[in-house]
N, C-alpha and C. Protein backbone atom coordinates (compact mmCIF):
# COMPACT_ATOMS: atom_id res chain seq x y z
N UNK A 1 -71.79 -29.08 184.90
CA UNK A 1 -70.78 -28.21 185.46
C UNK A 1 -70.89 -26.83 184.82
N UNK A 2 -70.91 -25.75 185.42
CA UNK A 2 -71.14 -24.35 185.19
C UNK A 2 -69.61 -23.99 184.57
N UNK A 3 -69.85 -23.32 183.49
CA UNK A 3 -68.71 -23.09 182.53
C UNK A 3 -68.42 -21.59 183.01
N UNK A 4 -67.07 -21.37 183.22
CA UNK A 4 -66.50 -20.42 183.79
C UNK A 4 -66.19 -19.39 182.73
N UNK A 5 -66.20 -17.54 182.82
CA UNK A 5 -66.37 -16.66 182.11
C UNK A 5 -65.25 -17.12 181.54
N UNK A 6 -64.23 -17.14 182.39
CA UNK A 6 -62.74 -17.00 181.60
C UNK A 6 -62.41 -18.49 180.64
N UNK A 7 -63.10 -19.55 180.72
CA UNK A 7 -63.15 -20.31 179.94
C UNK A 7 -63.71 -20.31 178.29
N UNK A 8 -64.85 -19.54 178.51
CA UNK A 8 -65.67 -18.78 177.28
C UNK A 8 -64.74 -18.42 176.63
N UNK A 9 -63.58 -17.07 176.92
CA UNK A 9 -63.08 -15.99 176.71
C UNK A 9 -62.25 -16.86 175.77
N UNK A 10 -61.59 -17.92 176.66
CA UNK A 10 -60.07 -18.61 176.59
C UNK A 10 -60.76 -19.51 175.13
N UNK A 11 -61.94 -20.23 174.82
CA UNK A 11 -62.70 -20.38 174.15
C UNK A 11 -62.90 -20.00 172.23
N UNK A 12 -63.38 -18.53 172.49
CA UNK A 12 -63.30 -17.26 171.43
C UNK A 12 -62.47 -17.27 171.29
N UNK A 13 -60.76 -17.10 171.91
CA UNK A 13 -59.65 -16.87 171.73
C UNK A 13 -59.33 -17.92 170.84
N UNK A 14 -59.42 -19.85 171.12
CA UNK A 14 -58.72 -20.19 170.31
C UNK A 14 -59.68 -20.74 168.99
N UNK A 15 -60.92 -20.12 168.74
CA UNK A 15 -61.26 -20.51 167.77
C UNK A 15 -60.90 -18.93 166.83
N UNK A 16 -60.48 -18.11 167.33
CA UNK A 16 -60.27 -16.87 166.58
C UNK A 16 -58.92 -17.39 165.90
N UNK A 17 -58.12 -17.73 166.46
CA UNK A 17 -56.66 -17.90 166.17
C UNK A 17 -56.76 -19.39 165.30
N UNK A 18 -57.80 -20.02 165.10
CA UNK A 18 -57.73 -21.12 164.22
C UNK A 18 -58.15 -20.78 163.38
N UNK A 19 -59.41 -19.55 163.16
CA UNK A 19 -59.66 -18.70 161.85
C UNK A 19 -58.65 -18.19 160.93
N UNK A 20 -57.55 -17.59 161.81
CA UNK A 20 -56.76 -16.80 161.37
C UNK A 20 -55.71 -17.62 160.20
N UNK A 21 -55.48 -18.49 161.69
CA UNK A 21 -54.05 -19.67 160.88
C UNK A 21 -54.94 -20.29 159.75
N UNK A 22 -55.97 -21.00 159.78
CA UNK A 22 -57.09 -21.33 158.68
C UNK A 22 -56.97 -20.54 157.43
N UNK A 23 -56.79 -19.08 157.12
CA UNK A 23 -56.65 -18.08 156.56
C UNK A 23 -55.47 -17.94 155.85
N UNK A 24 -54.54 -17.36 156.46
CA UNK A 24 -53.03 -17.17 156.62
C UNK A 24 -52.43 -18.07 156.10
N UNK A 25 -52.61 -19.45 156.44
CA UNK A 25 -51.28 -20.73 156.24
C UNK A 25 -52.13 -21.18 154.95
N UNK A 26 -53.29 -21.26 154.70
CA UNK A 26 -53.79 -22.00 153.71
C UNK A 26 -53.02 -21.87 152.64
N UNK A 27 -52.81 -22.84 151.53
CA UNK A 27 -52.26 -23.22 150.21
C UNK A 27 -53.03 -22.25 149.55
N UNK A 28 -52.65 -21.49 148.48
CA UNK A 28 -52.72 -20.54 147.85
C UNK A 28 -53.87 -20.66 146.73
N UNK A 29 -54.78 -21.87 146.30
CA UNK A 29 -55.30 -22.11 145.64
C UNK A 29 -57.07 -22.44 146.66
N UNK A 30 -56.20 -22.51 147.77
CA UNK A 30 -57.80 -23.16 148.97
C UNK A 30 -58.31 -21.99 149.03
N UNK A 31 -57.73 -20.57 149.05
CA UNK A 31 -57.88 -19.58 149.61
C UNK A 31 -57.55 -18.39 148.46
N UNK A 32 -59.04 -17.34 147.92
CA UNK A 32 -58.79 -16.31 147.18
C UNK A 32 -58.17 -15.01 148.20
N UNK A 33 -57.90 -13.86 147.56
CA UNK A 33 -57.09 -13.15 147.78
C UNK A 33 -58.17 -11.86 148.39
N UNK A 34 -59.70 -11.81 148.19
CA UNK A 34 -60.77 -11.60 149.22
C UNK A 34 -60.49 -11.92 150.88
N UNK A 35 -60.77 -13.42 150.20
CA UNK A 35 -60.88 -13.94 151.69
C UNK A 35 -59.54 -13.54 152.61
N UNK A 36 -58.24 -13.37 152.13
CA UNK A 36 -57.30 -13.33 152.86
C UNK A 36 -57.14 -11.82 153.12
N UNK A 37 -57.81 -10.90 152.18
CA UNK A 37 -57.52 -10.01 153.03
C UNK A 37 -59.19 -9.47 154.20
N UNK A 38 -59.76 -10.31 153.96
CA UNK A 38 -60.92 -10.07 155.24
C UNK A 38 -59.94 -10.37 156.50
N UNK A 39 -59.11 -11.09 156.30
CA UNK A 39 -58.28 -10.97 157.85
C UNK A 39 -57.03 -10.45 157.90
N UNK A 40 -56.06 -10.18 156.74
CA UNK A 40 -55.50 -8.97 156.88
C UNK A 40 -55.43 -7.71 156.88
N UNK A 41 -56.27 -7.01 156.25
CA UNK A 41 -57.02 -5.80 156.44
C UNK A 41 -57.03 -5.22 157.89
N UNK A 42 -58.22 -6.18 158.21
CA UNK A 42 -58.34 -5.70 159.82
C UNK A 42 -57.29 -5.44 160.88
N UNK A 43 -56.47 -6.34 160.89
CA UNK A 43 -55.09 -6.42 161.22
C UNK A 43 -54.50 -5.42 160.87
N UNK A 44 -54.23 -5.00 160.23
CA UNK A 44 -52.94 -4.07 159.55
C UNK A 44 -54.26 -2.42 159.65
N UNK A 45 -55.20 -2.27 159.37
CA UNK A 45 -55.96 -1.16 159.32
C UNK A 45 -56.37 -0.56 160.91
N UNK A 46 -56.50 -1.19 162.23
CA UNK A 46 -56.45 -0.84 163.48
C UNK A 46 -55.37 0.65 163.47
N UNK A 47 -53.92 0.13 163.56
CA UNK A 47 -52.98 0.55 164.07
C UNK A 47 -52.45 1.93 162.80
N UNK A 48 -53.26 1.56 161.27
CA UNK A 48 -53.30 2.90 160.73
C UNK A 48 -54.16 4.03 160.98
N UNK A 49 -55.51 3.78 161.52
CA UNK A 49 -56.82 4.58 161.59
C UNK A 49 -56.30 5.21 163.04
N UNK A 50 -55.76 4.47 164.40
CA UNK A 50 -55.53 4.96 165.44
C UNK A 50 -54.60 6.08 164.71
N UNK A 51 -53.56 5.65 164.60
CA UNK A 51 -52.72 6.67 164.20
C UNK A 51 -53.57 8.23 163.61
N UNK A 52 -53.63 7.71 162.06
CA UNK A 52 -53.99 9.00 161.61
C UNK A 52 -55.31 9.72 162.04
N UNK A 53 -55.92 9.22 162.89
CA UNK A 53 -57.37 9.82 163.03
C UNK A 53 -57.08 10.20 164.91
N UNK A 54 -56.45 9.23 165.60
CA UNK A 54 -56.29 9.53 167.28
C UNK A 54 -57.85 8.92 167.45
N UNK A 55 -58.51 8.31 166.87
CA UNK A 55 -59.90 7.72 167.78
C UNK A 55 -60.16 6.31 168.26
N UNK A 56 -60.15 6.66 169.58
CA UNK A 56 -59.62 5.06 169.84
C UNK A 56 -61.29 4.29 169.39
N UNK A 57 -62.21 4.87 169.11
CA UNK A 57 -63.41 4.52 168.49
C UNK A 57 -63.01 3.32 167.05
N UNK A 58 -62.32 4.02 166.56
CA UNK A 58 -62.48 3.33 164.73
C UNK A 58 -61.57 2.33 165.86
N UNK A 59 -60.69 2.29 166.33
CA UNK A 59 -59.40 1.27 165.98
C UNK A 59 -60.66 -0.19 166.90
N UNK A 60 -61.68 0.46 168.08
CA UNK A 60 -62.38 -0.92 168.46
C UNK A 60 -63.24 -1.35 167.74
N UNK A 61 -64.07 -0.72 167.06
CA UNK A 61 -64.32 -1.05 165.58
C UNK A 61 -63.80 -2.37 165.05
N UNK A 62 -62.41 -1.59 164.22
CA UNK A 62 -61.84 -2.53 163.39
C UNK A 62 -61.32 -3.91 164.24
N UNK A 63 -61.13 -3.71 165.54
CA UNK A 63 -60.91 -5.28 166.30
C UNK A 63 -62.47 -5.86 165.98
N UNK A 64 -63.37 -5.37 166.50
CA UNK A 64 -64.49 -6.28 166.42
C UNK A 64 -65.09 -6.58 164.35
N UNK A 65 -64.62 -6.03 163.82
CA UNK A 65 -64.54 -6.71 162.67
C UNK A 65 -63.23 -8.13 162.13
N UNK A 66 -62.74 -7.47 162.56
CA UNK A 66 -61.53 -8.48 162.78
C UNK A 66 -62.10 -10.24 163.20
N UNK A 67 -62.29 -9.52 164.86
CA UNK A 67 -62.66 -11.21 165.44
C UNK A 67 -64.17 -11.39 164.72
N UNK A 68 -65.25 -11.12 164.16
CA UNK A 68 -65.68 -11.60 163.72
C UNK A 68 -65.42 -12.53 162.08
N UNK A 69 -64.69 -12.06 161.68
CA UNK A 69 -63.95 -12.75 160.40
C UNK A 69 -63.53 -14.27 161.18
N UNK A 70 -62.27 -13.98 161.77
CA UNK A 70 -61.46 -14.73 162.63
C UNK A 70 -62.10 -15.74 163.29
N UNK A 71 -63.78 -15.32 163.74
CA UNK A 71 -64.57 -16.38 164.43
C UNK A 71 -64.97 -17.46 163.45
N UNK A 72 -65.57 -16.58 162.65
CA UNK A 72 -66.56 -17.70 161.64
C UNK A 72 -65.24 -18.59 160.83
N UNK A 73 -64.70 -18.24 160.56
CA UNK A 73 -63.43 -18.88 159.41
C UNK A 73 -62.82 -20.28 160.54
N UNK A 74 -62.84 -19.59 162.00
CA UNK A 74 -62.11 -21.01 162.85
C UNK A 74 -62.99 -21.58 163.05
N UNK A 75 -64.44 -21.01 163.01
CA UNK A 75 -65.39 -21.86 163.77
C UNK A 75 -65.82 -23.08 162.37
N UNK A 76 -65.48 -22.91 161.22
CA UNK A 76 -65.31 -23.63 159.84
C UNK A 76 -64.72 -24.45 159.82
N UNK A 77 -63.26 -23.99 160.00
CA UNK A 77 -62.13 -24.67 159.95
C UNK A 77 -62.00 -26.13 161.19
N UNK A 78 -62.86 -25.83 162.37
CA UNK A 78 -62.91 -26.67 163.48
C UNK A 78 -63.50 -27.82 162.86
N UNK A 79 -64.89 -27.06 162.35
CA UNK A 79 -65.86 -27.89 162.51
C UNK A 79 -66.31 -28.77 161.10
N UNK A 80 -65.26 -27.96 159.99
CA UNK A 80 -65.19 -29.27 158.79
C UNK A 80 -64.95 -30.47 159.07
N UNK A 81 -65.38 -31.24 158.62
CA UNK A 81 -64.46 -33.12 159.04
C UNK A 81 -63.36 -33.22 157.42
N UNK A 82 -63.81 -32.63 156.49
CA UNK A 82 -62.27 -33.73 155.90
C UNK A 82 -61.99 -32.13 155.24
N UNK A 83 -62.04 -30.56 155.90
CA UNK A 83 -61.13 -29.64 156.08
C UNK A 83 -61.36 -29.17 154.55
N UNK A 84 -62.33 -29.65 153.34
CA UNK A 84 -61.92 -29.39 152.06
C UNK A 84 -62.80 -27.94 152.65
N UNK A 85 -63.86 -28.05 152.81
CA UNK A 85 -64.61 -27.15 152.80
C UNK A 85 -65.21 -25.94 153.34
N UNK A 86 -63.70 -25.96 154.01
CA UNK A 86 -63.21 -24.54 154.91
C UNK A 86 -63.44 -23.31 153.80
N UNK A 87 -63.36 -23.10 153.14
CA UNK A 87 -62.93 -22.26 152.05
C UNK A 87 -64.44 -21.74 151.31
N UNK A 88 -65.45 -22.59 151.62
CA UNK A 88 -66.44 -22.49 150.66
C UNK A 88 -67.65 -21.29 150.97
């Protein structure tokens, strides 16, 4: 069966958002303070660079740094089996 674009999309989307929560919710010891801000950074640095600079250049930038963090970390987090070694 031919896999549909918007399935892909829908896809990326929820392994981005399992990176994130992977990230974010982790216990404070699974997760150094690097790693957490490789995905807060990006987040929070978009909506300052638009601002002070007006280029909507940096701010797509910083999304596509973003979801690449966000990818690899969910695509980890999926695909560990006993989840220790999300982190490594």
């Amino acid at each position: 069966m031919k896999e549909k674009l918007s399935d892909k999309i829908k896809g990326f989307y929820v392994l981005g958002w399992e990176g994130v929560k992977s990230i974010v919710l982790a216990p404070r010891k699974a997760v150094s303070l690097a790693q957490r801000a490789m995905i807060i950074v990006p987040i929070l640095l978009p909506p300052v660079l638009l601002f002070a600079t007006g280029a909507l250049d940096v701010f797509v930038v910083s999304a596509l740094i973003f979801w690449h963090f966000a990818l690899a970390f969910g695509y980890k987090a999926i695909n560990s089996p006993d989840k220790t070694d999300m982190f490594i």
